[in-house]
C-alpha atoms as a PDB file:
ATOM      1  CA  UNK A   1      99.617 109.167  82.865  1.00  0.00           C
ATOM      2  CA  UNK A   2     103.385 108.911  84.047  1.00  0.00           C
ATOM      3  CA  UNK A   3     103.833 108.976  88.074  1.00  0.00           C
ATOM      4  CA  UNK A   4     106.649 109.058  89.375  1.00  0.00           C
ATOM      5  CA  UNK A   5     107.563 108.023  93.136  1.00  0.00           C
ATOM      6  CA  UNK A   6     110.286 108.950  94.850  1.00  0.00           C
ATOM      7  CA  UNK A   7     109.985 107.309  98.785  1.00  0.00           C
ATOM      8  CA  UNK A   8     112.452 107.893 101.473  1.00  0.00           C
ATOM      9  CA  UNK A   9     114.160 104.773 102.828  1.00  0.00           C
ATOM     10  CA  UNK A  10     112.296 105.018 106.005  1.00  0.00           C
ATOM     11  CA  UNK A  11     109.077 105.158 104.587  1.00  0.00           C
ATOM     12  CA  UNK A  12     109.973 101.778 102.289  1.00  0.00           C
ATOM     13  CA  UNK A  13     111.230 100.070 105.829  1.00  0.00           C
ATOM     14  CA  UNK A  14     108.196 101.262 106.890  1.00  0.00           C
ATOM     15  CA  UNK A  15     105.804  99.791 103.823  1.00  0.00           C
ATOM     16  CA  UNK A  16     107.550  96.568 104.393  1.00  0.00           C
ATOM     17  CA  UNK A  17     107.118  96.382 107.981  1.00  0.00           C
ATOM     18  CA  UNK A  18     103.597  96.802 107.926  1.00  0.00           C
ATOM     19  CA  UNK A  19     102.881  94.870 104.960  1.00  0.00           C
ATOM     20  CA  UNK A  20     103.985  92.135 107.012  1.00  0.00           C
ATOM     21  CA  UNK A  21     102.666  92.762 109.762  1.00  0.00           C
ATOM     22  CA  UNK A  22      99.173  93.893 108.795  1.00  0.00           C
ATOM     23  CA  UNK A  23      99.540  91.288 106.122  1.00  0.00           C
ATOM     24  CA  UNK A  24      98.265  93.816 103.563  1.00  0.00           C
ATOM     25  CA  UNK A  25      99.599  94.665 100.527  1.00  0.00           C
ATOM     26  CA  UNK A  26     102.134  97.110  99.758  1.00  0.00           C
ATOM     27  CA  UNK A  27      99.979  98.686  97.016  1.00  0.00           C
ATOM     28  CA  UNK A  28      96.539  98.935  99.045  1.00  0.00           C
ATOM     29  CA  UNK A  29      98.616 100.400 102.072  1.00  0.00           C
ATOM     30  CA  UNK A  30      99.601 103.319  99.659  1.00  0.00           C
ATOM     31  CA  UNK A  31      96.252 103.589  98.315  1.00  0.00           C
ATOM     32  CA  UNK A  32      94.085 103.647 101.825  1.00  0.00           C
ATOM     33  CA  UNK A  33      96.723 105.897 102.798  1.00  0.00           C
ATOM     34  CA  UNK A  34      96.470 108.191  99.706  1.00  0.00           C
ATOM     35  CA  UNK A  35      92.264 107.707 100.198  1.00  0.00           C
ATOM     36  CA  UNK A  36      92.775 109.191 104.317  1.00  0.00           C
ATOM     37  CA  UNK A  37      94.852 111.806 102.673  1.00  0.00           C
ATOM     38  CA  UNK A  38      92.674 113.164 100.276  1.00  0.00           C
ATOM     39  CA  UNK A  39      89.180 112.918 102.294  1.00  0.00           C
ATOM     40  CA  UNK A  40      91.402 114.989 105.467  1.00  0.00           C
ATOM     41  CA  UNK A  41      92.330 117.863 102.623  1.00  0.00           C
ATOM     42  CA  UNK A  42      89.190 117.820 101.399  1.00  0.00           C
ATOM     43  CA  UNK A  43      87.744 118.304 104.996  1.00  0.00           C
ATOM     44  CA  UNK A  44      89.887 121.093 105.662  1.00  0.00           C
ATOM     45  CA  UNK A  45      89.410 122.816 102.105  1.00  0.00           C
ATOM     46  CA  UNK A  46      85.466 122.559 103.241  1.00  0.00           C
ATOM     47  CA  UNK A  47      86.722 123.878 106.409  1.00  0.00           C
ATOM     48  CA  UNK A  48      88.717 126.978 105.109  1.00  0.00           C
ATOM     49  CA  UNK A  49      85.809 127.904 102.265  1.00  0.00           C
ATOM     50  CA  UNK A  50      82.784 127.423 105.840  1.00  0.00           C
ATOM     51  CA  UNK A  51      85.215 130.078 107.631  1.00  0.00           C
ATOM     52  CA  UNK A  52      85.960 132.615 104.374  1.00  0.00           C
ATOM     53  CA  UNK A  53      81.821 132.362 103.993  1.00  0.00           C
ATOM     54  CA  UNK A  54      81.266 133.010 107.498  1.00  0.00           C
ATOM     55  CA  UNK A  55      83.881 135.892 107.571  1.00  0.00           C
ATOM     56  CA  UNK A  56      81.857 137.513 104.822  1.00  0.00           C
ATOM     57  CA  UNK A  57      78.969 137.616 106.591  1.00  0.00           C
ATOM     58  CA  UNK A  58      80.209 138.056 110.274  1.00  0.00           C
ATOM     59  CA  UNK A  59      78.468 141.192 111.115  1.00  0.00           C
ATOM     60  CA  UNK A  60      76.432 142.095 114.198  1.00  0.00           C
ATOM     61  CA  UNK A  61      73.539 143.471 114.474  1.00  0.00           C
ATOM     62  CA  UNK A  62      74.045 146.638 114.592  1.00  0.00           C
ATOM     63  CA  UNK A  63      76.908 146.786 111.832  1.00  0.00           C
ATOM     64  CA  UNK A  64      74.529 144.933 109.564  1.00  0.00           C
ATOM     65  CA  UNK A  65      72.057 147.461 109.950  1.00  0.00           C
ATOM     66  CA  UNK A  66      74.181 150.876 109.935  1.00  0.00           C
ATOM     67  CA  UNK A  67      73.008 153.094 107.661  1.00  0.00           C
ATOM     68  CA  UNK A  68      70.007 151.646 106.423  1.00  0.00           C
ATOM     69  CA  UNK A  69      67.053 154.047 107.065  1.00  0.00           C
ATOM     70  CA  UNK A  70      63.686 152.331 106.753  1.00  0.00           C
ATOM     71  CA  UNK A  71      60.838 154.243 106.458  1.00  0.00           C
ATOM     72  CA  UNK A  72      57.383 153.148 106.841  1.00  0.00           C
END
């Protein structure tokens, strides 16, 4: 796999400054970051599909049960 990245100046100033800082590595910075990235969208995707279920099923009582006749 080929990957490309393009970063703005201010986020290499930035990558710098807090590899020095934080005395991390330039690399693990980008990949914790990437790792908080992905686990957010994933929480949100998880998020979105909860509320699309529950909008399925968002009835009340009585629209539930309009139009059913049960007979005993």
């Amino acid at each position: 796999m080929d990957i490309k990245l393009e970063l703005s100046l201010d986020n290499v100033e930035s990558l710098e400054l807090f590899s020095e800082i934080l005395k991390k590595d330039i690399n693990g910075i980008l990949n914790e970051a990437l790792e908080e990235y992905f686990a957010n969208q994933q929480k949100k995707l998880l998020e979105k599909n909860m509320k699309n279920d529950n909008a399925l099923t968002n009835l009340d009582y009585d629209e539930f049960w309009d139009g059913v006749d049960i007979d005993d």
